[in-house]
Protein backbone atom coordinates (compact mmCIF):
# COMPACT_ATOMS: atom_id res chain seq x y z
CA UNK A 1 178.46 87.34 86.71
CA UNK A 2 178.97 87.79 83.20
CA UNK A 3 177.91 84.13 82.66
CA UNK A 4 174.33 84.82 84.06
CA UNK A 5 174.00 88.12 82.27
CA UNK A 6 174.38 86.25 79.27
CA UNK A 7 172.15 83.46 80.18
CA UNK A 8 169.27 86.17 81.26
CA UNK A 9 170.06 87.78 77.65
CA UNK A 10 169.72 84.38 75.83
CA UNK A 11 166.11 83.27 77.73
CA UNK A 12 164.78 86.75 76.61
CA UNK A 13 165.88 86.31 72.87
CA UNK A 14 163.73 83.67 73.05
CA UNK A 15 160.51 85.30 74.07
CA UNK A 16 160.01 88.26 71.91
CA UNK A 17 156.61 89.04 73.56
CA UNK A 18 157.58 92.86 73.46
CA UNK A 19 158.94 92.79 69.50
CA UNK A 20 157.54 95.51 67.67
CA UNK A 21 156.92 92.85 64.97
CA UNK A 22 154.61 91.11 67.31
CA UNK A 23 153.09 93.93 68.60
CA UNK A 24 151.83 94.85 65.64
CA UNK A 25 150.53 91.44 63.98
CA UNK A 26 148.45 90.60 67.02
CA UNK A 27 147.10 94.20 66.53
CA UNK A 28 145.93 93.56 63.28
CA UNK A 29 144.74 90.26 64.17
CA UNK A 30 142.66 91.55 66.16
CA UNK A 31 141.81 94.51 64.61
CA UNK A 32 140.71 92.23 61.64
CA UNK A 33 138.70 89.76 63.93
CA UNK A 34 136.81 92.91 65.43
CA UNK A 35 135.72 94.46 62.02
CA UNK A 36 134.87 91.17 60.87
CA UNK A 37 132.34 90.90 63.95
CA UNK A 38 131.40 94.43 64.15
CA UNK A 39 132.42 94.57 66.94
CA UNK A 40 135.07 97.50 67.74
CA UNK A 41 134.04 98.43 71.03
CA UNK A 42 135.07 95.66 72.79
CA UNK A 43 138.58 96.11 71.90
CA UNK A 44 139.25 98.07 75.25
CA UNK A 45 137.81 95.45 77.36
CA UNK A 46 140.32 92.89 76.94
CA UNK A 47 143.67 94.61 75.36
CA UNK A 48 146.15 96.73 76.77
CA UNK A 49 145.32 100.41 75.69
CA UNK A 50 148.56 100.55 73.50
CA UNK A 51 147.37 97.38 71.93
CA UNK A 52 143.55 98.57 71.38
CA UNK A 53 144.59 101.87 70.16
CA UNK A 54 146.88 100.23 67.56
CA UNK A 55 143.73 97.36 66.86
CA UNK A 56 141.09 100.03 66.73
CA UNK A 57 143.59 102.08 63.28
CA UNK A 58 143.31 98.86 61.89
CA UNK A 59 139.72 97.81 62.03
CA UNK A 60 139.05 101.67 61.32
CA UNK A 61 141.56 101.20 58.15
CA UNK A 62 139.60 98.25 57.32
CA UNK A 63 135.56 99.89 57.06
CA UNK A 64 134.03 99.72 54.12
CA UNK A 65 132.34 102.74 53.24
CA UNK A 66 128.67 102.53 52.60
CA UNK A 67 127.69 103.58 48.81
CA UNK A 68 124.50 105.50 48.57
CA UNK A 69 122.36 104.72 45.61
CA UNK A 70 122.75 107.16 42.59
């Protein structure tokens, strides 16, 4: 038993899908990708919600404000 616990605990070292590190790099990946295409909105149409939310801070992080002329 102990044998297959440890085998179960070695195949899931190996796929970190859930790493916070992760996580958060394909958030601003595509956080990035949806600012760069102005394109925020369709974040929640193909993410998780945790993952949009965590997208949307970083395309929101990443507006440029618009200067008014003087």
């Amino acid at each position: 038993m102990d044998f297959l616990q440890g085998q179960l605990e070695a195949k899931a070292a190996q796929r970190p899908e859930d790493a916070p590190e992760r996580l958060f790099t394909e958030a601003c990946l595509h956080g990035l990708r949806a600012r760069l295409c102005d394109d925020v909105d369709s974040l929640d149409g193909y993410l998780s919600p945790q993952m949009a939310a965590m997208a949307r801070k970083v395309a929101d992080a990443l507006e440029v404000p618009q200067l008014t002329p003087a």
